[in-house]
PDB file of N, CA and C in Angstrom:
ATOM      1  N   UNK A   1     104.298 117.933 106.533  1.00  0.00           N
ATOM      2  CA  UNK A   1     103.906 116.554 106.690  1.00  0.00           C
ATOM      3  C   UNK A   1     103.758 115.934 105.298  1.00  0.00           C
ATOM      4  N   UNK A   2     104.219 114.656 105.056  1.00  0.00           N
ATOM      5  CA  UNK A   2     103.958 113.822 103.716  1.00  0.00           C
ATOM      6  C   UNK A   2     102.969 113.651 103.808  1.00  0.00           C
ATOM      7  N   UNK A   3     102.257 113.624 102.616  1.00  0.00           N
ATOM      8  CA  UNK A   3     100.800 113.175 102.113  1.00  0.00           C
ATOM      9  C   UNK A   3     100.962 111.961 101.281  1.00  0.00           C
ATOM     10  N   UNK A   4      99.886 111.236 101.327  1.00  0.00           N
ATOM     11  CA  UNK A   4     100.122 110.226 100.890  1.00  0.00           C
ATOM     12  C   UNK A   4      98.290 109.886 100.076  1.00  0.00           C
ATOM     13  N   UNK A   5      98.300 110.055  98.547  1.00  0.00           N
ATOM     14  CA  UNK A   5      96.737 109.978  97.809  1.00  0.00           C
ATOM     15  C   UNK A   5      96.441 108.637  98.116  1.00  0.00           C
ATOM     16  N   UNK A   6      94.891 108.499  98.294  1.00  0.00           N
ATOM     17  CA  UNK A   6      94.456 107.455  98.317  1.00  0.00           C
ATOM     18  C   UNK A   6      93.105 107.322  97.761  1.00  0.00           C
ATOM     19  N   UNK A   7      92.473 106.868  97.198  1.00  0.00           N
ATOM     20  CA  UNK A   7      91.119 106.645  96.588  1.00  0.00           C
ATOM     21  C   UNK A   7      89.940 105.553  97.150  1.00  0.00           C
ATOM     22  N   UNK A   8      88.897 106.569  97.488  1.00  0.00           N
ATOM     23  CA  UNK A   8      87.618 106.208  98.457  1.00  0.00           C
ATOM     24  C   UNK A   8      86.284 106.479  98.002  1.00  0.00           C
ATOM     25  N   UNK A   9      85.742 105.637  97.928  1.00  0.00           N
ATOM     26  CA  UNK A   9      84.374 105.920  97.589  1.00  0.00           C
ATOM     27  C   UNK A   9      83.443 105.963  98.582  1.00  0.00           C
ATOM     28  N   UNK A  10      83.015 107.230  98.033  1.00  0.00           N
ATOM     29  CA  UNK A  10      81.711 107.889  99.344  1.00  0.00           C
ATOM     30  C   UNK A  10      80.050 108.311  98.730  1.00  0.00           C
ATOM     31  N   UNK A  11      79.070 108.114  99.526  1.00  0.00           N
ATOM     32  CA  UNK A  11      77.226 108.046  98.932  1.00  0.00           C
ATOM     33  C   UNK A  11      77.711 109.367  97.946  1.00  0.00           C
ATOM     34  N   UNK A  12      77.243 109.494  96.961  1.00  0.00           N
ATOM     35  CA  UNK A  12      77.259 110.844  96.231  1.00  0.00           C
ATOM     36  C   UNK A  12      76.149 112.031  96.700  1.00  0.00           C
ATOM     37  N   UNK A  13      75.497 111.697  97.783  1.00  0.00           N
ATOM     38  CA  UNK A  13      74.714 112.982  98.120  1.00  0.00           C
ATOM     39  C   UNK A  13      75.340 113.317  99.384  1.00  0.00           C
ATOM     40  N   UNK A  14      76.117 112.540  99.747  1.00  0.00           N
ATOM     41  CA  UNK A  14      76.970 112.908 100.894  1.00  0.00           C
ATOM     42  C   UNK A  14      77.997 114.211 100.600  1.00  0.00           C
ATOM     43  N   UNK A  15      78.441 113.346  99.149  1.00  0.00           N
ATOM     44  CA  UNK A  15      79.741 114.401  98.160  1.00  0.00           C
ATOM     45  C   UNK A  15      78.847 115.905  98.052  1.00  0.00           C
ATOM     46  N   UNK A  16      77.487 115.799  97.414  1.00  0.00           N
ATOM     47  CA  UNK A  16      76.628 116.865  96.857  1.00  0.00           C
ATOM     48  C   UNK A  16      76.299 117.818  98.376  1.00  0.00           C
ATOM     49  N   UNK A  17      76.398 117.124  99.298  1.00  0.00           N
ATOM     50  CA  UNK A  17      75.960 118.246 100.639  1.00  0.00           C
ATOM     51  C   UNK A  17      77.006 118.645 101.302  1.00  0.00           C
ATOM     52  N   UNK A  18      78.021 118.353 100.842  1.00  0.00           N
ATOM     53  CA  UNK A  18      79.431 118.841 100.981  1.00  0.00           C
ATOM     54  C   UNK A  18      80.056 119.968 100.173  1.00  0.00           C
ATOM     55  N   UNK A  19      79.721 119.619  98.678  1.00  0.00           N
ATOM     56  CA  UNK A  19      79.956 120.938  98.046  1.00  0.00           C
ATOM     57  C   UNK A  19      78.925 121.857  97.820  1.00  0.00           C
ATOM     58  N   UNK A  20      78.140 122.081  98.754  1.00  0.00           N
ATOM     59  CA  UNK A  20      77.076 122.624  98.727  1.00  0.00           C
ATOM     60  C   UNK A  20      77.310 123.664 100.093  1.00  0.00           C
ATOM     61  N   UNK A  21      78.392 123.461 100.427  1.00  0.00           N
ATOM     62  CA  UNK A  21      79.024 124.168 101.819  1.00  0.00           C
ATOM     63  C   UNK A  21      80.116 125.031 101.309  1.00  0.00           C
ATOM     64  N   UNK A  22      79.290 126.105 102.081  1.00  0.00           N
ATOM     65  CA  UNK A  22      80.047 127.341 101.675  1.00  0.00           C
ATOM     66  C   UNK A  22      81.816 127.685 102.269  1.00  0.00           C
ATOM     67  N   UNK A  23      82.797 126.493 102.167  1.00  0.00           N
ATOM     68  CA  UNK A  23      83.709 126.752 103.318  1.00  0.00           C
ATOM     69  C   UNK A  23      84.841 126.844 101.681  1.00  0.00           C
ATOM     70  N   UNK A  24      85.938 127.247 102.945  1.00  0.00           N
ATOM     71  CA  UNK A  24      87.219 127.636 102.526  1.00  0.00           C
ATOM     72  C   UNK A  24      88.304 125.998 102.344  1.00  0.00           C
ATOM     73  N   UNK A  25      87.741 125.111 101.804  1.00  0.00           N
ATOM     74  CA  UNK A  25      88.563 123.787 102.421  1.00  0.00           C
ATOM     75  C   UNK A  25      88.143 122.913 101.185  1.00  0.00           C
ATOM     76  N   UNK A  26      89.621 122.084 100.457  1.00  0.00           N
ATOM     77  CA  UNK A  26      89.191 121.409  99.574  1.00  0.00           C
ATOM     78  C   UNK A  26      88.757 119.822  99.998  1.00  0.00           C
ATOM     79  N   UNK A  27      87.853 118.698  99.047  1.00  0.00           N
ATOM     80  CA  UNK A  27      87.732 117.811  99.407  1.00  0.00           C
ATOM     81  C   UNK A  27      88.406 116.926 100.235  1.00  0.00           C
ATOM     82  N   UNK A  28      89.893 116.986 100.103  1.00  0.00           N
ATOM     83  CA  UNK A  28      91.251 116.616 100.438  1.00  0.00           C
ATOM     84  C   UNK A  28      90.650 117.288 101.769  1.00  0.00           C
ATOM     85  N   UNK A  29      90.965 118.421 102.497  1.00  0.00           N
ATOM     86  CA  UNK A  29      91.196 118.916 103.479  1.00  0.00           C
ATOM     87  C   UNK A  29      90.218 118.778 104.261  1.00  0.00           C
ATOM     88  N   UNK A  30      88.596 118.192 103.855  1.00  0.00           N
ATOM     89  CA  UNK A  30      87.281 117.735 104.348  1.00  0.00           C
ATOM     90  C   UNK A  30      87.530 116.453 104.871  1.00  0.00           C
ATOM     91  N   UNK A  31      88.516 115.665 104.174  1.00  0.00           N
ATOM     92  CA  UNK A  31      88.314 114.349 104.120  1.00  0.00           C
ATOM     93  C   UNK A  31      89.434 113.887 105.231  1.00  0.00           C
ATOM     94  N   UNK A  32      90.622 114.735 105.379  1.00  0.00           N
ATOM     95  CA  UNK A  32      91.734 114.790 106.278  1.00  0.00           C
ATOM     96  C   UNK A  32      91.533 115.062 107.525  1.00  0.00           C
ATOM     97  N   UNK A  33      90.845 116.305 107.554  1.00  0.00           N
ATOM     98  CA  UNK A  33      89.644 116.860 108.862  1.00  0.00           C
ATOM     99  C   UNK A  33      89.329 115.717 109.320  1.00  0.00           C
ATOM    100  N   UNK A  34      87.988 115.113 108.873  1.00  0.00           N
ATOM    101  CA  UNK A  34      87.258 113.929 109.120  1.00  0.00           C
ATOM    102  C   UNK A  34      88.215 112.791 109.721  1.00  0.00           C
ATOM    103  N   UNK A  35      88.959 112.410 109.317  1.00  0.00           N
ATOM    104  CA  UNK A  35      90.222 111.195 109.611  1.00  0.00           C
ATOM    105  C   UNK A  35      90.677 111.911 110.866  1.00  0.00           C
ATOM    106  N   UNK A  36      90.912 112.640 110.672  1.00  0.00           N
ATOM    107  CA  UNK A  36      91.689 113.037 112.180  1.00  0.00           C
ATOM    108  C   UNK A  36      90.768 113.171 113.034  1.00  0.00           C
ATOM    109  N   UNK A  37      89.800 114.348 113.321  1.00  0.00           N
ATOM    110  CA  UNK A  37      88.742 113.500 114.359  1.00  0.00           C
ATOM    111  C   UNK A  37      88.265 112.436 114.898  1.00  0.00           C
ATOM    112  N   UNK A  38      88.079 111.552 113.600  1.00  0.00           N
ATOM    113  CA  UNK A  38      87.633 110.006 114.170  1.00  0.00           C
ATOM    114  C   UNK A  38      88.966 109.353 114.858  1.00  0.00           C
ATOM    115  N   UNK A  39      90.446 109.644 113.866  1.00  0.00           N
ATOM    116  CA  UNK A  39      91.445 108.787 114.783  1.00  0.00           C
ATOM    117  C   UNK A  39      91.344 109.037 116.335  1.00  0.00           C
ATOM    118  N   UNK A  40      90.717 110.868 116.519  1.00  0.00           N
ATOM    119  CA  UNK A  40      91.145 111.489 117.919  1.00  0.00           C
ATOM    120  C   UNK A  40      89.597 110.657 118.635  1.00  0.00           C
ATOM    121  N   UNK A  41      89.250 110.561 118.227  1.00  0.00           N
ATOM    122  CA  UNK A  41      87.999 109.653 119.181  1.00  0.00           C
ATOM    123  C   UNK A  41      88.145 108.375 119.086  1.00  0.00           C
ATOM    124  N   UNK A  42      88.802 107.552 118.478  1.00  0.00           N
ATOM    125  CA  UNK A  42      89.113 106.523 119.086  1.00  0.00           C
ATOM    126  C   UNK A  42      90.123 106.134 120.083  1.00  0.00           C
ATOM    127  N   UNK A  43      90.885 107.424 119.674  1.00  0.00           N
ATOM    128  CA  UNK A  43      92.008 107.337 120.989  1.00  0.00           C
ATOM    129  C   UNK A  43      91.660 107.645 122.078  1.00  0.00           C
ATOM    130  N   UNK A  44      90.200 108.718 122.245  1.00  0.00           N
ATOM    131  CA  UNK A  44      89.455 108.822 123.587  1.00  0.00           C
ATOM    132  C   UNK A  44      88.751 107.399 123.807  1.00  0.00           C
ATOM    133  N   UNK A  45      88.163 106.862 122.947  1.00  0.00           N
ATOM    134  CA  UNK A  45      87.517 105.697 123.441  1.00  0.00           C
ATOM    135  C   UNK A  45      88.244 104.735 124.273  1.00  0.00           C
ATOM    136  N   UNK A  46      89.589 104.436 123.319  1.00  0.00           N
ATOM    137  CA  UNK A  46      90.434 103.578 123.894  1.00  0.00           C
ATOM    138  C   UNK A  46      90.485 103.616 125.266  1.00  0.00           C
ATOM    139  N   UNK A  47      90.991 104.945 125.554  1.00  0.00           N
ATOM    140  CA  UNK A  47      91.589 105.208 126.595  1.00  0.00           C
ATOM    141  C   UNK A  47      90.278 105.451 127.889  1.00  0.00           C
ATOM    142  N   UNK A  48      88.969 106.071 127.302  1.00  0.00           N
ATOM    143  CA  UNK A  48      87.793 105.925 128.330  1.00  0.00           C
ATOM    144  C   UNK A  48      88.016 104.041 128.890  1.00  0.00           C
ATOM    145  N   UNK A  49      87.859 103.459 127.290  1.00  0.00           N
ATOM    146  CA  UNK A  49      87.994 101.900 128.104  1.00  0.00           C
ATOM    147  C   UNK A  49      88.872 101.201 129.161  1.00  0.00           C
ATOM    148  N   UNK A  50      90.366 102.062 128.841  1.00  0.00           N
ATOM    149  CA  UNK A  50      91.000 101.031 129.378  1.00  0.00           C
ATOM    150  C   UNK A  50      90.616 102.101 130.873  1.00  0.00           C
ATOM    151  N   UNK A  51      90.906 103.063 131.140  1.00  0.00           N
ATOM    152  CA  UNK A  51      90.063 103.234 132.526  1.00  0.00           C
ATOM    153  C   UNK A  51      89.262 102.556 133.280  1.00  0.00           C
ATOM    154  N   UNK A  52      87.853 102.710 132.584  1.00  0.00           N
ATOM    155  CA  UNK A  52      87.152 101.938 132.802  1.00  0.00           C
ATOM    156  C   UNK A  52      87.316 100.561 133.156  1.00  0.00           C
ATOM    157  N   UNK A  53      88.074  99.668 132.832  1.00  0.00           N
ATOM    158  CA  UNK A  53      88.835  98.362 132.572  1.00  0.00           C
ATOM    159  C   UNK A  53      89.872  98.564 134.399  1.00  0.00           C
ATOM    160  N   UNK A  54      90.191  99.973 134.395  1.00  0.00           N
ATOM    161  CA  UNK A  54      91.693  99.617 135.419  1.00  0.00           C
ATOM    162  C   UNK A  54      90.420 100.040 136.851  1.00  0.00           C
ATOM    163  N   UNK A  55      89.529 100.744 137.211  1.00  0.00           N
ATOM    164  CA  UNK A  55      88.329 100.743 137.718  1.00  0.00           C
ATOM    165  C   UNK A  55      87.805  99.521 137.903  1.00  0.00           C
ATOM    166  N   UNK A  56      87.515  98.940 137.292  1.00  0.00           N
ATOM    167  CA  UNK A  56      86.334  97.634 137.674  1.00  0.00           C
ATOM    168  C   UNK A  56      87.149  96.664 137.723  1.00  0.00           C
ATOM    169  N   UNK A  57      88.645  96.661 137.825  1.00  0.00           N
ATOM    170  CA  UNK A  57      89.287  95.785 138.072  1.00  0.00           C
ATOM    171  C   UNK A  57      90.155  95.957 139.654  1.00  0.00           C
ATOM    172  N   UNK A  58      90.215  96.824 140.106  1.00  0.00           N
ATOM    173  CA  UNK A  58      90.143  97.213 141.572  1.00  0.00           C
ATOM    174  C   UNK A  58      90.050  96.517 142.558  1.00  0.00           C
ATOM    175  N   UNK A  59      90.675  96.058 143.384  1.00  0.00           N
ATOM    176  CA  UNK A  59      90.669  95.045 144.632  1.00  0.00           C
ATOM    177  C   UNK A  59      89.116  96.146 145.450  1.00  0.00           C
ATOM    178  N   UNK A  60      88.893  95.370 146.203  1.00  0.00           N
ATOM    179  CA  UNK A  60      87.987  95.842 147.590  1.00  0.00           C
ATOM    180  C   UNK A  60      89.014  96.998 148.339  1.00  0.00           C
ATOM    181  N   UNK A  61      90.465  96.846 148.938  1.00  0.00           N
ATOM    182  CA  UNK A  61      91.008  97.611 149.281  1.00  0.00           C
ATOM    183  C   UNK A  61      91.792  99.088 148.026  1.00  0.00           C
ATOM    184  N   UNK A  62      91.706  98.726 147.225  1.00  0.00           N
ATOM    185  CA  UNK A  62      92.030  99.286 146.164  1.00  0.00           C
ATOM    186  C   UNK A  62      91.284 100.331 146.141  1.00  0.00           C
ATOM    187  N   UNK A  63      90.190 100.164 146.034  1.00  0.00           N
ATOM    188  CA  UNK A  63      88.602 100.983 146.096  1.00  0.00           C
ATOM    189  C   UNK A  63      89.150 101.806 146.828  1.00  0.00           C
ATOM    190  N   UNK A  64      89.042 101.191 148.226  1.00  0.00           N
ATOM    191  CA  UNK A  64      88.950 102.114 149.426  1.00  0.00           C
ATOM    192  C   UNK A  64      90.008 103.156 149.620  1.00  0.00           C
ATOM    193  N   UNK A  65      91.118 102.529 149.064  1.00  0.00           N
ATOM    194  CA  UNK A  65      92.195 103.660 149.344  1.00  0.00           C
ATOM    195  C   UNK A  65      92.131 104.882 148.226  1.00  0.00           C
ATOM    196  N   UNK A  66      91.367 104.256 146.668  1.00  0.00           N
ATOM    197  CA  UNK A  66      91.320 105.223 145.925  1.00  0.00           C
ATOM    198  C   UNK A  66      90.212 106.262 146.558  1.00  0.00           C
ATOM    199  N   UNK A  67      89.090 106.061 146.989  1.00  0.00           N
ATOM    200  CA  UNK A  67      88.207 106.520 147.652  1.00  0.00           C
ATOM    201  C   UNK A  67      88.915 107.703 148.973  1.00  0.00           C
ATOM    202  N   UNK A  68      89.528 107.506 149.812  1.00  0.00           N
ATOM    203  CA  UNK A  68      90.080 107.952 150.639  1.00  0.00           C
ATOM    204  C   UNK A  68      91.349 109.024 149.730  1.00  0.00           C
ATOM    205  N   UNK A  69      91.515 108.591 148.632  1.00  0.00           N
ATOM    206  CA  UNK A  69      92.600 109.757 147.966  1.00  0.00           C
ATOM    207  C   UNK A  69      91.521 110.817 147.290  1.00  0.00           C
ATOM    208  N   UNK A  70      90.541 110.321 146.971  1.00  0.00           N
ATOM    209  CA  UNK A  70      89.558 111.087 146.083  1.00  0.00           C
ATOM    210  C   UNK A  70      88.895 112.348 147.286  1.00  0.00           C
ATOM    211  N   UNK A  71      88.667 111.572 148.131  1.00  0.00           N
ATOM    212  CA  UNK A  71      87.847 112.663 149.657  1.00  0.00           C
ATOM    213  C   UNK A  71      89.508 113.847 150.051  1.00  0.00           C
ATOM    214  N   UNK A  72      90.426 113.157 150.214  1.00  0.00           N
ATOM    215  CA  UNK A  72      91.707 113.713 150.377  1.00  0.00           C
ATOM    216  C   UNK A  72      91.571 115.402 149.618  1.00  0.00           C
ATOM    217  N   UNK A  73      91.497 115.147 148.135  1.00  0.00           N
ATOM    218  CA  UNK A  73      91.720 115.885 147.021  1.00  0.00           C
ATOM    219  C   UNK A  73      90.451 116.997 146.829  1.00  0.00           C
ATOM    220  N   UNK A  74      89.301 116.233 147.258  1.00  0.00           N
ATOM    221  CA  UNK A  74      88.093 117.053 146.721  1.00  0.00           C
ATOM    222  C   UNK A  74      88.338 118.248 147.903  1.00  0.00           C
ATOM    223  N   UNK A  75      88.825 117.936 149.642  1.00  0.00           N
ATOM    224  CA  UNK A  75      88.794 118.758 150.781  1.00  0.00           C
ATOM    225  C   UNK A  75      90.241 119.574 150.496  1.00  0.00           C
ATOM    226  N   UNK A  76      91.459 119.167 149.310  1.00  0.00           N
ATOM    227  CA  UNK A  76      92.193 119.983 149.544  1.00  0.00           C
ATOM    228  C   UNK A  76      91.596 121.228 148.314  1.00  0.00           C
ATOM    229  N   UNK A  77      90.574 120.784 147.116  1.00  0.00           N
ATOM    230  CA  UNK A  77      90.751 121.631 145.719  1.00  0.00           C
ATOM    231  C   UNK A  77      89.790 122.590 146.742  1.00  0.00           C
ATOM    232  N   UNK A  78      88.918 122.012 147.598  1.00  0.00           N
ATOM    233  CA  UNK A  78      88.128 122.715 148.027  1.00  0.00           C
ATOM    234  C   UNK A  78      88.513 123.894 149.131  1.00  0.00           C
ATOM    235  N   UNK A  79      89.501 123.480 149.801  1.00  0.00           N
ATOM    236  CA  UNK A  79      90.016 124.702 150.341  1.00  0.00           C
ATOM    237  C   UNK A  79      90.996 126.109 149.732  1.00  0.00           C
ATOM    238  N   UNK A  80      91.208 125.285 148.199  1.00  0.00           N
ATOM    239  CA  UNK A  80      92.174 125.796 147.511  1.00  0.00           C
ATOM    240  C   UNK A  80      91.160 127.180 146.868  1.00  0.00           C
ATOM    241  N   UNK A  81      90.006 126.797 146.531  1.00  0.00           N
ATOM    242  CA  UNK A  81      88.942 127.537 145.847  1.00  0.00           C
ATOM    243  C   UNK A  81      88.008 128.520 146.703  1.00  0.00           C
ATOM    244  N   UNK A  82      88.573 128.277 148.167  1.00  0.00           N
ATOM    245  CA  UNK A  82      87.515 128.958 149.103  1.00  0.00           C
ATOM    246  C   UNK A  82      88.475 130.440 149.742  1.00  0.00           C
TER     247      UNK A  82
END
């Protein structure tokens, strides 16, 4: 993968309780870590929202039929597991 440097300023006791950790990983690879987690939780957020969003936007019959697929599924996992 290309890397690409970039320059960031961070609290310096943040920096100091960082190298104060006994790991195998340079600042670079702390800081790359970090970025990628947060990108991966916003892509859960996103996606919790737009759920959430396709849910509360649901007709009255919408409901019901999702409701009726949900009872469907829980009586088939449930026979599947018994």
């Amino acid at each position: 993968m290309a890397k690409t440097k970039i320059s960031v300023t961070v609290d310096s006791k943040l920096i100091e309780e960082i190298d104060k950790l006994d790991v195998d990983a340079s600042r670079s690879e702390i800081v790359e870590t970090a970025l990628a987690r947060w990108l991966s939780n916003r892509r859960r957020q996103t996606l919790e929202s737009e759920i959430e969003r396709y849910y509360r936007e649901l007709t009255r019959g919408e409901q019901g039929e999702d409701a009726e697929w949900a009872a469907t599924s829980a009586g088939s996992l449930k026979e599947t597991w018994e």
